[in-house]
PDB file of N, CA and C in Angstrom:
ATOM      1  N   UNK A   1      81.889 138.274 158.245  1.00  0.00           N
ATOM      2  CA  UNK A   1      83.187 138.855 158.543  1.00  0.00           C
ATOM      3  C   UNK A   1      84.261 137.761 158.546  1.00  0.00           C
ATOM      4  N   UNK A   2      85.321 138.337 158.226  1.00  0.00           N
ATOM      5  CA  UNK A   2      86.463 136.845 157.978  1.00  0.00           C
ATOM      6  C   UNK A   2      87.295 136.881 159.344  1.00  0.00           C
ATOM      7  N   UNK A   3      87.587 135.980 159.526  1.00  0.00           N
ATOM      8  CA  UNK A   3      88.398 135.847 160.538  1.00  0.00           C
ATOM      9  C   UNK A   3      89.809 136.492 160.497  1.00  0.00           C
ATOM     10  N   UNK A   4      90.753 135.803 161.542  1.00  0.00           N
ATOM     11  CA  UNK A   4      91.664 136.381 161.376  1.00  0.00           C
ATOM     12  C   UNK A   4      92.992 135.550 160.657  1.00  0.00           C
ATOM     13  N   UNK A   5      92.398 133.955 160.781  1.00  0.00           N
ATOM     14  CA  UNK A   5      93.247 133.291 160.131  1.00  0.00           C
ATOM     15  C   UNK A   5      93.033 133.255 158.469  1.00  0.00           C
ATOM     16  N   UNK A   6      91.674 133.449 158.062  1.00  0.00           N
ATOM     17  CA  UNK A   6      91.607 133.459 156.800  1.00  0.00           C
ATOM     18  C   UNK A   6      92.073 134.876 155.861  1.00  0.00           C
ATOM     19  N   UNK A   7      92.202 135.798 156.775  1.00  0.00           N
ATOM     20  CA  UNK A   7      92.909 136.917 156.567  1.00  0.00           C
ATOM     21  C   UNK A   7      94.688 137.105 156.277  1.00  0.00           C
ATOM     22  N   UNK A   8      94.845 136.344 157.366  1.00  0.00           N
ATOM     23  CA  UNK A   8      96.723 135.444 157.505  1.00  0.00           C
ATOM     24  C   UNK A   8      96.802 134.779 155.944  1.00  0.00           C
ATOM     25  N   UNK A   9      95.866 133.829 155.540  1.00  0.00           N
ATOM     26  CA  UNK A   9      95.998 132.919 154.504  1.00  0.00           C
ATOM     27  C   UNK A   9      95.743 133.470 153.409  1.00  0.00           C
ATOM     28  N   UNK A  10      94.865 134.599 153.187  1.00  0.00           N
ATOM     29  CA  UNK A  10      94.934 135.552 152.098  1.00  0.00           C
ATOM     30  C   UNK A  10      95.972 136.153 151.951  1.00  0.00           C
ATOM     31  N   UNK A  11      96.400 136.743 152.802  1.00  0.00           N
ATOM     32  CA  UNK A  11      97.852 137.662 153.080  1.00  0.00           C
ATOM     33  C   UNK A  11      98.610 136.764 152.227  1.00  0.00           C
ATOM     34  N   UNK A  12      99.381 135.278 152.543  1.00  0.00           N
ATOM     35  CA  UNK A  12     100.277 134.424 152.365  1.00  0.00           C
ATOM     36  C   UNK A  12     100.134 134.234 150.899  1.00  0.00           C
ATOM     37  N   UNK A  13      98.366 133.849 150.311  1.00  0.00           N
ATOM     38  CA  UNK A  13      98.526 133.586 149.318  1.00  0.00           C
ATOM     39  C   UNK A  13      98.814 134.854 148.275  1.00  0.00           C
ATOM     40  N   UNK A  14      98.917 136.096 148.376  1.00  0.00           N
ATOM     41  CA  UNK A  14      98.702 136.971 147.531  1.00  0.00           C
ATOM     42  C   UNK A  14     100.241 136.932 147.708  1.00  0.00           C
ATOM     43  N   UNK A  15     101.084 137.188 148.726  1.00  0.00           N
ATOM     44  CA  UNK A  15     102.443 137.185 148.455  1.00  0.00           C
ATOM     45  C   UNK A  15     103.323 136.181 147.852  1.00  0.00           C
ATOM     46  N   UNK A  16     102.505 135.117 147.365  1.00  0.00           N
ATOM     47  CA  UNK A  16     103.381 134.107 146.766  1.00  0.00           C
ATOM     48  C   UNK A  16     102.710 134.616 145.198  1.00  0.00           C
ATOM     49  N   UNK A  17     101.732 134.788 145.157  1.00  0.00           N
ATOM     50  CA  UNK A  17     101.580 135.223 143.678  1.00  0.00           C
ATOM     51  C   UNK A  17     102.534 136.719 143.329  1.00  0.00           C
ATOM     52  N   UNK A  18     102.510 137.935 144.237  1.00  0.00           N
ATOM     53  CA  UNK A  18     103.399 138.480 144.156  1.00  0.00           C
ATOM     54  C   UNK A  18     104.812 138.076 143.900  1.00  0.00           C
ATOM     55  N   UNK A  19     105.229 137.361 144.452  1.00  0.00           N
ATOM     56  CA  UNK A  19     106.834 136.603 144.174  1.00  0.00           C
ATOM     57  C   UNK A  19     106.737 135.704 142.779  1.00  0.00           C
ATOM     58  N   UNK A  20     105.587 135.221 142.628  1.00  0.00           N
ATOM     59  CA  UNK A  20     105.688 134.446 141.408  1.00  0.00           C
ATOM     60  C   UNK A  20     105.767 135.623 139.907  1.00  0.00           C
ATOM     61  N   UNK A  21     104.667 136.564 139.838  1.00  0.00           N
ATOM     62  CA  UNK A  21     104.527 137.687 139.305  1.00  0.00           C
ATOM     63  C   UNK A  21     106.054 138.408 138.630  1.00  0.00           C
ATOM     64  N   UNK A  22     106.976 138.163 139.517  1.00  0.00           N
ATOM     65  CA  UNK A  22     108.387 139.120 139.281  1.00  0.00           C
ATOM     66  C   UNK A  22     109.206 137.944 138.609  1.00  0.00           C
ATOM     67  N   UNK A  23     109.148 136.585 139.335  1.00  0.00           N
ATOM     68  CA  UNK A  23     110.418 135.484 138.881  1.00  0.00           C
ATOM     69  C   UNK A  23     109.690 134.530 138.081  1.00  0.00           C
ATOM     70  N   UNK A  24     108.579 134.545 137.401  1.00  0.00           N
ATOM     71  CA  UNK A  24     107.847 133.715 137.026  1.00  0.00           C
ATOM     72  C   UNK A  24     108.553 133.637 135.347  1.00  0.00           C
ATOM     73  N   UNK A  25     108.073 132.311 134.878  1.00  0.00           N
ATOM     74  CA  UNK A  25     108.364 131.897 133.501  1.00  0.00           C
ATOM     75  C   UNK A  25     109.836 130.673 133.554  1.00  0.00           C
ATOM     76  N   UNK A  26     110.222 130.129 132.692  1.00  0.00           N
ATOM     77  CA  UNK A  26     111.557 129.558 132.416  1.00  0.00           C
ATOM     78  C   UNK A  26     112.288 129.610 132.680  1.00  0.00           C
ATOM     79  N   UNK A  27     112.800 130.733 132.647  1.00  0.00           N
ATOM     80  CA  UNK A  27     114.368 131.585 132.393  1.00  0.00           C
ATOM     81  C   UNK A  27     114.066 132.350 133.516  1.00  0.00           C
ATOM     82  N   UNK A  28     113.920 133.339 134.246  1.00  0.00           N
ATOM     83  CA  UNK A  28     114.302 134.054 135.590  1.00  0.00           C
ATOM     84  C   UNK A  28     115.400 133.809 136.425  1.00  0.00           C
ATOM     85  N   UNK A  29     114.662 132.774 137.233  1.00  0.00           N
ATOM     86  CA  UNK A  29     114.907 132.275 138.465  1.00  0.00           C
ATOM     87  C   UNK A  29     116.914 131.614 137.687  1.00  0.00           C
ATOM     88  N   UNK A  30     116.728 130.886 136.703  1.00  0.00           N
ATOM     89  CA  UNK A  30     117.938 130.605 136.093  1.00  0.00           C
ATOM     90  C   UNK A  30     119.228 131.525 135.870  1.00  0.00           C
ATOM     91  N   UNK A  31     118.460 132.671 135.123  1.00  0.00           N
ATOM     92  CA  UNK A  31     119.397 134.146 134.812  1.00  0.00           C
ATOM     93  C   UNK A  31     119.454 134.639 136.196  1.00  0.00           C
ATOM     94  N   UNK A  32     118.774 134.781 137.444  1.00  0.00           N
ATOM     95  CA  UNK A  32     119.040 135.159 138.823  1.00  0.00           C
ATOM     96  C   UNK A  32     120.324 134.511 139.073  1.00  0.00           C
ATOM     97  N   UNK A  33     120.507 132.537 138.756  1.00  0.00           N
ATOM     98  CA  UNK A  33     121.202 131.659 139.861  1.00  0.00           C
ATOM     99  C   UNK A  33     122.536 132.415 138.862  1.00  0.00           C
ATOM    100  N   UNK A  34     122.872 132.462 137.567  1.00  0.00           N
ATOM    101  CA  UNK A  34     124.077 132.716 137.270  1.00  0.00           C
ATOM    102  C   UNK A  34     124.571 133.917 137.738  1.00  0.00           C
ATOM    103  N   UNK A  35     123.612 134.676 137.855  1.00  0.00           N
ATOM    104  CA  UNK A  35     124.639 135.989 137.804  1.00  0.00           C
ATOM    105  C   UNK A  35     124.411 136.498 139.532  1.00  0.00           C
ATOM    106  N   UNK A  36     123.915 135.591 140.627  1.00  0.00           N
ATOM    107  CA  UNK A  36     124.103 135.718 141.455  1.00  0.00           C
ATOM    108  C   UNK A  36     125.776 134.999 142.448  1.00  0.00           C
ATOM    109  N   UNK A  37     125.406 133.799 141.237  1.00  0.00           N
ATOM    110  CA  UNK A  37     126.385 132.699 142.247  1.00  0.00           C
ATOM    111  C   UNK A  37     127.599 132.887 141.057  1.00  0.00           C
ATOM    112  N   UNK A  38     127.877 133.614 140.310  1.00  0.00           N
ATOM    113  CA  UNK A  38     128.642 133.630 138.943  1.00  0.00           C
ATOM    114  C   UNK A  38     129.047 135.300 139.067  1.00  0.00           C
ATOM    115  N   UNK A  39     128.650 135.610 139.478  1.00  0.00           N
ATOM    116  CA  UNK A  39     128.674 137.403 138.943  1.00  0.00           C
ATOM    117  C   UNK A  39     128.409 137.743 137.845  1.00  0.00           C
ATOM    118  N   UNK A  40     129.159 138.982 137.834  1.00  0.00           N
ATOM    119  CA  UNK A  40     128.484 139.977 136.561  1.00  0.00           C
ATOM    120  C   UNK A  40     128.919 139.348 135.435  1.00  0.00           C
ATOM    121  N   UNK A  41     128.386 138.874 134.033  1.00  0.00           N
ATOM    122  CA  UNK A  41     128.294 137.852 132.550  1.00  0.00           C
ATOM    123  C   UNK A  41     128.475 139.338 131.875  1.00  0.00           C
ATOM    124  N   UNK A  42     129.040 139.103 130.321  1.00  0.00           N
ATOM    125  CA  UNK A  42     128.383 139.795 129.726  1.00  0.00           C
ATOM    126  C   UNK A  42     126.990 139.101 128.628  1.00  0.00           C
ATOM    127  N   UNK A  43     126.275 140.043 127.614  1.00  0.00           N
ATOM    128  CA  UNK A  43     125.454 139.454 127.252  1.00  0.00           C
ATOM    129  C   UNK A  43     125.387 137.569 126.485  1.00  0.00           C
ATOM    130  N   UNK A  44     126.805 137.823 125.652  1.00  0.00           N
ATOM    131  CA  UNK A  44     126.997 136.615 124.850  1.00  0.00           C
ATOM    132  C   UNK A  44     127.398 135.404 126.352  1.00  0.00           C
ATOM    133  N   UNK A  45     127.854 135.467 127.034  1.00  0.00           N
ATOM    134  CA  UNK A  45     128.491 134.616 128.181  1.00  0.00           C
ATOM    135  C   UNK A  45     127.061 134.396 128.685  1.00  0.00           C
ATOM    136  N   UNK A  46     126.158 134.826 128.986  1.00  0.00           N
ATOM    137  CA  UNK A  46     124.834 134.483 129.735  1.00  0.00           C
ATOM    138  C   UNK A  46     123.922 134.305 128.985  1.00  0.00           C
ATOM    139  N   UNK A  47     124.120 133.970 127.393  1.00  0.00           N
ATOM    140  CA  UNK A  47     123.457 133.546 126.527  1.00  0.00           C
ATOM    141  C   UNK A  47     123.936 131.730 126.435  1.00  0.00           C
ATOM    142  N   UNK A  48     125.167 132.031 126.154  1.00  0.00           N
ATOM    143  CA  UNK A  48     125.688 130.698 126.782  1.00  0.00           C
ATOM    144  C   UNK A  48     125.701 129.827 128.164  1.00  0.00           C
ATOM    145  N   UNK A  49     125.641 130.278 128.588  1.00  0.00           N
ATOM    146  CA  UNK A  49     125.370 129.695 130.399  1.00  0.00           C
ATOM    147  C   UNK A  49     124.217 129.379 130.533  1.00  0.00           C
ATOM    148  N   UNK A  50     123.166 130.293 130.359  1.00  0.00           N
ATOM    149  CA  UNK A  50     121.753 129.679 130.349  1.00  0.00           C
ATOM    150  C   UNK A  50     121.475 128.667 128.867  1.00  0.00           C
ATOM    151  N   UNK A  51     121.663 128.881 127.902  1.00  0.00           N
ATOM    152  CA  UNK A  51     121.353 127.942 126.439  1.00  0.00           C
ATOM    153  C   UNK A  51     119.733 128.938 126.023  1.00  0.00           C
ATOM    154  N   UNK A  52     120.009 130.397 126.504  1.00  0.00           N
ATOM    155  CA  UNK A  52     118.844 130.781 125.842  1.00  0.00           C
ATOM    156  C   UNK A  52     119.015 131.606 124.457  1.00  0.00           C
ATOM    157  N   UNK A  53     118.244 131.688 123.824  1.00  0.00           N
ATOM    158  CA  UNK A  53     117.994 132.092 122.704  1.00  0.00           C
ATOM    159  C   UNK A  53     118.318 133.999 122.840  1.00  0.00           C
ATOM    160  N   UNK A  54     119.203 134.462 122.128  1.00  0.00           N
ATOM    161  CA  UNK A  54     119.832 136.242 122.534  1.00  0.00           C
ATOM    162  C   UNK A  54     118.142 136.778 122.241  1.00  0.00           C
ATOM    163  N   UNK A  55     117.039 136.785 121.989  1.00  0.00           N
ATOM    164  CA  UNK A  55     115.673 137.580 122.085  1.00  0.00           C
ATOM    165  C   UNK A  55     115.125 137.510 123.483  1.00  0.00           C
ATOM    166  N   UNK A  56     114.659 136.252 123.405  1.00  0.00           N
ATOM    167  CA  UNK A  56     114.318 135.603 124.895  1.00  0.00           C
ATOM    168  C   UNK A  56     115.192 136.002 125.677  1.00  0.00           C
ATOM    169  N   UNK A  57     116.737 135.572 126.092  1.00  0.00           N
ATOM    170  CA  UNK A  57     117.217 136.234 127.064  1.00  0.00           C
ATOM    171  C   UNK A  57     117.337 138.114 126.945  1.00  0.00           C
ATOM    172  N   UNK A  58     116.919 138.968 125.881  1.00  0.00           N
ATOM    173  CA  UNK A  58     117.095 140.475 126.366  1.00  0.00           C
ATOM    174  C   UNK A  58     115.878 140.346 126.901  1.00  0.00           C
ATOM    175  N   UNK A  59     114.521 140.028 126.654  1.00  0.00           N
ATOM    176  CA  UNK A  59     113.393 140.310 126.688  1.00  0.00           C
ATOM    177  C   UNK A  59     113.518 139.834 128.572  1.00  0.00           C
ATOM    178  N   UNK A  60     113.936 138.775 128.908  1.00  0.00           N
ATOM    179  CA  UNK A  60     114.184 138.317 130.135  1.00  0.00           C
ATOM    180  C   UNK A  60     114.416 139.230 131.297  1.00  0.00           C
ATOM    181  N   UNK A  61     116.087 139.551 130.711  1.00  0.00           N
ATOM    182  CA  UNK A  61     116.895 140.650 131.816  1.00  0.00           C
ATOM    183  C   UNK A  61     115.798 141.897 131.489  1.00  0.00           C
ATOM    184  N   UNK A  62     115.507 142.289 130.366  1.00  0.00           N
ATOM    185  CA  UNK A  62     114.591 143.621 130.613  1.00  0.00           C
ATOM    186  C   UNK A  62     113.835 143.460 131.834  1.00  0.00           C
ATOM    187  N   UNK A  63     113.043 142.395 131.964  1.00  0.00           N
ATOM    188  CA  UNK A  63     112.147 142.593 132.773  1.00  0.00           C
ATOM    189  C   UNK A  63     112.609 142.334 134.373  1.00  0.00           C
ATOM    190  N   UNK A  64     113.908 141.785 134.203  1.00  0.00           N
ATOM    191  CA  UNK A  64     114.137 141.881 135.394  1.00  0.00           C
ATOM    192  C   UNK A  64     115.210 142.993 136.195  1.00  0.00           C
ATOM    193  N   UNK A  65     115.714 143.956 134.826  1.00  0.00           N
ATOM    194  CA  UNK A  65     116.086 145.342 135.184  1.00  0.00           C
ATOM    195  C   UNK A  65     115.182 146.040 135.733  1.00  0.00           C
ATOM    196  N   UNK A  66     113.609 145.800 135.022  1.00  0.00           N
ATOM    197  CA  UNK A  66     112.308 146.756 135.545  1.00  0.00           C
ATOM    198  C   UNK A  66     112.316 146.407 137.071  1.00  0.00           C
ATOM    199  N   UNK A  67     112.130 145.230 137.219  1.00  0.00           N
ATOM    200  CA  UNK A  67     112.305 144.690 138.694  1.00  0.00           C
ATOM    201  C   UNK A  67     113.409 145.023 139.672  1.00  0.00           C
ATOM    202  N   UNK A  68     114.229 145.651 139.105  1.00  0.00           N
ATOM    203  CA  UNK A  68     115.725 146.072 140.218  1.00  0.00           C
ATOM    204  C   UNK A  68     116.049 145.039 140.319  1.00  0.00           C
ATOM    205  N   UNK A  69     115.944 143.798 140.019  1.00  0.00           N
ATOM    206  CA  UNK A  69     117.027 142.527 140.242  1.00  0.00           C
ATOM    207  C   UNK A  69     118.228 142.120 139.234  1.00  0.00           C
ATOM    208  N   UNK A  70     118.438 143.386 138.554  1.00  0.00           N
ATOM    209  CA  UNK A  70     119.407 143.221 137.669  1.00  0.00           C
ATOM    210  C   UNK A  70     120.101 144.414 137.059  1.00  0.00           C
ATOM    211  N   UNK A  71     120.866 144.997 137.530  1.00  0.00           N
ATOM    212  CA  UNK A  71     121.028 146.134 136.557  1.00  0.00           C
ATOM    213  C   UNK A  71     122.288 146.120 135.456  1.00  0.00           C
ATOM    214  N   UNK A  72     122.481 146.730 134.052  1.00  0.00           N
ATOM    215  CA  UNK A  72     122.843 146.692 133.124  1.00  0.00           C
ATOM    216  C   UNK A  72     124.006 147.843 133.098  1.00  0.00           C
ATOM    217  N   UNK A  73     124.981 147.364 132.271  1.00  0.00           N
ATOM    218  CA  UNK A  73     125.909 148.432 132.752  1.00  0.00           C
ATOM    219  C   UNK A  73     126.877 148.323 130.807  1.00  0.00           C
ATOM    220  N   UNK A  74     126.764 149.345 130.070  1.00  0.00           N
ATOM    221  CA  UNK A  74     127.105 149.183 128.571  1.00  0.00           C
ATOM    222  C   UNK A  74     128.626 149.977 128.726  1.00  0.00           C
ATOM    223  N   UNK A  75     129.359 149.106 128.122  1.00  0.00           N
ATOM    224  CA  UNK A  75     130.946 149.253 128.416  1.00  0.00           C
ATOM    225  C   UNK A  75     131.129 150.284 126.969  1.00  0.00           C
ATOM    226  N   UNK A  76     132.439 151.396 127.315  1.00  0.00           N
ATOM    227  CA  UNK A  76     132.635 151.829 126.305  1.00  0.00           C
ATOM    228  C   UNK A  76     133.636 151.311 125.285  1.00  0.00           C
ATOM    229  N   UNK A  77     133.070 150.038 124.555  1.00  0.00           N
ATOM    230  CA  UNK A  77     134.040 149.625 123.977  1.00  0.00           C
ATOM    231  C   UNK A  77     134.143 149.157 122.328  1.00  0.00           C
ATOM    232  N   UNK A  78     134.701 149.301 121.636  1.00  0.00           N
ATOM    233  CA  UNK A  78     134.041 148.975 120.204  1.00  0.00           C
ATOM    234  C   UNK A  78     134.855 147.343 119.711  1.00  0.00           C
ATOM    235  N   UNK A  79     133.668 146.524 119.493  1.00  0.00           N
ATOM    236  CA  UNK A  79     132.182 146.569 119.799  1.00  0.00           C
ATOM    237  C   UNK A  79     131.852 147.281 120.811  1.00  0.00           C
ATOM    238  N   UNK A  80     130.619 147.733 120.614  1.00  0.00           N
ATOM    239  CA  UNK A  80     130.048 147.983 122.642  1.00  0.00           C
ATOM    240  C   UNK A  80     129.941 146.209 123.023  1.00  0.00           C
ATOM    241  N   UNK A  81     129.821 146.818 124.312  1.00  0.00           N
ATOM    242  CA  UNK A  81     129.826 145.208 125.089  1.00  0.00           C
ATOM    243  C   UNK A  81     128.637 145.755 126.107  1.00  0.00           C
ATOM    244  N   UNK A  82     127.723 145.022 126.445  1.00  0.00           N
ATOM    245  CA  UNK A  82     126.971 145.478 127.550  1.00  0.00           C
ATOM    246  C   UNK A  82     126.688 143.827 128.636  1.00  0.00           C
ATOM    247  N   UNK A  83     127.094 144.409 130.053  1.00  0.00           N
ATOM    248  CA  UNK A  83     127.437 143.398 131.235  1.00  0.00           C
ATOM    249  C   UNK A  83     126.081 143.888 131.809  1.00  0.00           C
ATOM    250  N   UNK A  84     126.012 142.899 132.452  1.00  0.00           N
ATOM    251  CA  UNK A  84     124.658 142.268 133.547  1.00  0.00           C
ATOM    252  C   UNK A  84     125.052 142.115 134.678  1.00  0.00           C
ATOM    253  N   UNK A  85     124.924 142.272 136.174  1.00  0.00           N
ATOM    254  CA  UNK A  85     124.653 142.342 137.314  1.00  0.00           C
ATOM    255  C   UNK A  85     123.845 141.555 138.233  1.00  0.00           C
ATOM    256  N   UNK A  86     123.477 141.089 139.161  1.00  0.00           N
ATOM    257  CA  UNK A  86     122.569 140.397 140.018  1.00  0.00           C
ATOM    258  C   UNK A  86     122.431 142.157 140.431  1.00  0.00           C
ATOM    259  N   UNK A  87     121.651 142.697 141.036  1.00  0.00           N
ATOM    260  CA  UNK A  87     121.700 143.814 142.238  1.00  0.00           C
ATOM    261  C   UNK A  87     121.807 143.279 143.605  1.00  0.00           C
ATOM    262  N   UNK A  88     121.854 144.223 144.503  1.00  0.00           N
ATOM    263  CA  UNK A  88     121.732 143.540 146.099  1.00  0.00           C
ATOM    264  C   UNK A  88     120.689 142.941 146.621  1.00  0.00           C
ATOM    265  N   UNK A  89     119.670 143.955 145.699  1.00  0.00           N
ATOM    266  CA  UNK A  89     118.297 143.620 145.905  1.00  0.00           C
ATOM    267  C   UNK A  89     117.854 141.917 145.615  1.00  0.00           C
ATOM    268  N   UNK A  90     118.415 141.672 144.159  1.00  0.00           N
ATOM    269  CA  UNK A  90     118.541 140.288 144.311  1.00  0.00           C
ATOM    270  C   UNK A  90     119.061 139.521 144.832  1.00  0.00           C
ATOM    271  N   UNK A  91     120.326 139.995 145.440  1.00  0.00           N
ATOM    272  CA  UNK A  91     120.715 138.972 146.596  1.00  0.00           C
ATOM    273  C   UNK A  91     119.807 138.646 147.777  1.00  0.00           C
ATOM    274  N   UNK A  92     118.945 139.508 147.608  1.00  0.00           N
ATOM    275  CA  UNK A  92     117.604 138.692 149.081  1.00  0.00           C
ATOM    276  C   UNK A  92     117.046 137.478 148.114  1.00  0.00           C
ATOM    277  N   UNK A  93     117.355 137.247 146.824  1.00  0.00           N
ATOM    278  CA  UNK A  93     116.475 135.776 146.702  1.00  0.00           C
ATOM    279  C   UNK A  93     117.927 134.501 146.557  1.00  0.00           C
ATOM    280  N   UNK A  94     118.846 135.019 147.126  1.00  0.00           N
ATOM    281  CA  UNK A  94     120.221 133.989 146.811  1.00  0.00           C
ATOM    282  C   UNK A  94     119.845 132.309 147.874  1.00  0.00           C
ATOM    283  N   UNK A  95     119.367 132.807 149.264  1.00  0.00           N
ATOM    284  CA  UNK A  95     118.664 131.919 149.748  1.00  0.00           C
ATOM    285  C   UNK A  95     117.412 130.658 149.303  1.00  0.00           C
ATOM    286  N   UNK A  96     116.419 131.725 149.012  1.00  0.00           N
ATOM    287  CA  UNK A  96     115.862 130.993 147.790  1.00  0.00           C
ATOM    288  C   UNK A  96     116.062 130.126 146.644  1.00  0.00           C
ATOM    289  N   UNK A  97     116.493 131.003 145.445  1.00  0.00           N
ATOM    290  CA  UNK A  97     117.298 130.197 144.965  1.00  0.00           C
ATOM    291  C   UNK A  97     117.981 128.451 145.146  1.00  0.00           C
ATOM    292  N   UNK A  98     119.080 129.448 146.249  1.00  0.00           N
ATOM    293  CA  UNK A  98     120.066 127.879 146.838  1.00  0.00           C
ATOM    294  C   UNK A  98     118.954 126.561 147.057  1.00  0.00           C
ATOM    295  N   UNK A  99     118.218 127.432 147.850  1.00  0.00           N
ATOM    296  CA  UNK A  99     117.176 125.954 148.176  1.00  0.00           C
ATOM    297  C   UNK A  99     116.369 125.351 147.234  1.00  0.00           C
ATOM    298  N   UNK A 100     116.006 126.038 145.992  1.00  0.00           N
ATOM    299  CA  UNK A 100     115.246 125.301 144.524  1.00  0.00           C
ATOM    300  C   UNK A 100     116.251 124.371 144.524  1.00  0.00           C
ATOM    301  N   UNK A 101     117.881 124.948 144.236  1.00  0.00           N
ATOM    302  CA  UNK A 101     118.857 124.190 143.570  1.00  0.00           C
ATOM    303  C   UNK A 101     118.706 123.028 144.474  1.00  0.00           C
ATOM    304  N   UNK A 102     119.014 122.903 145.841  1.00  0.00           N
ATOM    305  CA  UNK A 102     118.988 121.802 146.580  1.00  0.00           C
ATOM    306  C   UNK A 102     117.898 120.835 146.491  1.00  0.00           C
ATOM    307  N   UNK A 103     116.520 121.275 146.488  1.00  0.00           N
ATOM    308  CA  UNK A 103     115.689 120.886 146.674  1.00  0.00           C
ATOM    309  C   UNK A 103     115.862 120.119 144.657  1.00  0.00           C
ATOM    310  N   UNK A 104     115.743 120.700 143.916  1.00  0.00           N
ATOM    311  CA  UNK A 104     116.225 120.086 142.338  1.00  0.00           C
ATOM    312  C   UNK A 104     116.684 118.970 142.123  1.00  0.00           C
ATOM    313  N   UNK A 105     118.078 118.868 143.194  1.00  0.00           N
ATOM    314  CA  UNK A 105     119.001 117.815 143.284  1.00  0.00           C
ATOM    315  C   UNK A 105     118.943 116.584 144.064  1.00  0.00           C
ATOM    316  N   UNK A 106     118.009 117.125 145.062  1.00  0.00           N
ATOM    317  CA  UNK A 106     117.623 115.737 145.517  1.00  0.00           C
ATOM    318  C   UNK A 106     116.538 115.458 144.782  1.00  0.00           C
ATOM    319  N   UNK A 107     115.321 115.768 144.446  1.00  0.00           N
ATOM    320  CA  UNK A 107     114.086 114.955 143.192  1.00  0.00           C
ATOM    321  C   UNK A 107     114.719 114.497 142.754  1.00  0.00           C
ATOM    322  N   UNK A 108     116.142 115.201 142.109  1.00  0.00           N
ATOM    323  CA  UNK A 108     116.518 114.493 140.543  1.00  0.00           C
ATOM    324  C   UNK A 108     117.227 112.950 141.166  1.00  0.00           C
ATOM    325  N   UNK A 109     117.535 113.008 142.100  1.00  0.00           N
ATOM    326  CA  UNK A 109     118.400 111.555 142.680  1.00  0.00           C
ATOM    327  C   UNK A 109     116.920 110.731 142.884  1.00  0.00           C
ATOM    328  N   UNK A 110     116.304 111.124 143.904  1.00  0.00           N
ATOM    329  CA  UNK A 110     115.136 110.183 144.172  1.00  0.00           C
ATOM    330  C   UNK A 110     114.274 109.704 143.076  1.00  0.00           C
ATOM    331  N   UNK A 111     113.912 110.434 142.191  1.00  0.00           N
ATOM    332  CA  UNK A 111     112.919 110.000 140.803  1.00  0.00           C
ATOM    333  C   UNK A 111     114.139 108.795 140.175  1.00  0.00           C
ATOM    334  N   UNK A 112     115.513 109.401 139.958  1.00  0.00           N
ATOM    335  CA  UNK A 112     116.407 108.058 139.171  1.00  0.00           C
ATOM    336  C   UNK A 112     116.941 107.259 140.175  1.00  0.00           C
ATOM    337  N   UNK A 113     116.554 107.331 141.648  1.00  0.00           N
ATOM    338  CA  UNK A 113     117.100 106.399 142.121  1.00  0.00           C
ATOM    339  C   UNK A 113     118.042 106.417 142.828  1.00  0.00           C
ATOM    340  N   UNK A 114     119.139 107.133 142.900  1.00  0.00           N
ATOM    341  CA  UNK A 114     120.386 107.349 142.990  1.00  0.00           C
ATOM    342  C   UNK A 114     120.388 107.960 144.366  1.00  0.00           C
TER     343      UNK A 114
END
């Protein structure tokens, strides 16, 4: 029978694979920081901001529309134009986030020194 701490530590580890599962890969966590700390982009502007490739980034936001951390909103305009969103829902990872960024910025000083 397992205890109760190894039960705690199962718990912990399955929810970080859960969290990894949704923001996982390259590009996520990146397309999260702009259009959280940036607001709503449209597609070409958050193709530029991130430097991703327009396949890779639809294939991206798709999956993170599936996720509710992004929702899509197609303007009636000719061209069409279609804008991107953080949701609220993603604002529960704005914390997060902030702290990669922080945590980013100091490695990047300590590894060069600075």
């Amino acid at each position: 029978m397992k205890d109760q701490s190894e039960v705690a530590c199962q718990q912990v580890h399955a929810a970080i694979q859960d969290t990894l599962y949704v923001v996982n890969g390259k590009w996520k966590l990146l397309i999260l920081s702009i259009l959280i700390n940036e607001g709503t982009k449209r597609f070409g502007e958050l193709a530029r901001a991130s430097g991703m490739s327009p396949r890779i980034l639809s294939k991206e936001l798709h999956e993170l529309e599936l996720n509710q951390l992004v929702s899509r909103h197609v303007c009636p305009t000719k061209p069409v134009t279609v804008e991107y969103t953080s949701t609220p829902y993603a604002g529960t990872l704005k914390e997060v986030i902030d702290a990669m960024i922080r945590w980013g910025q100091n490695h990047k000083r300590k590894i060069v020194g600075r």
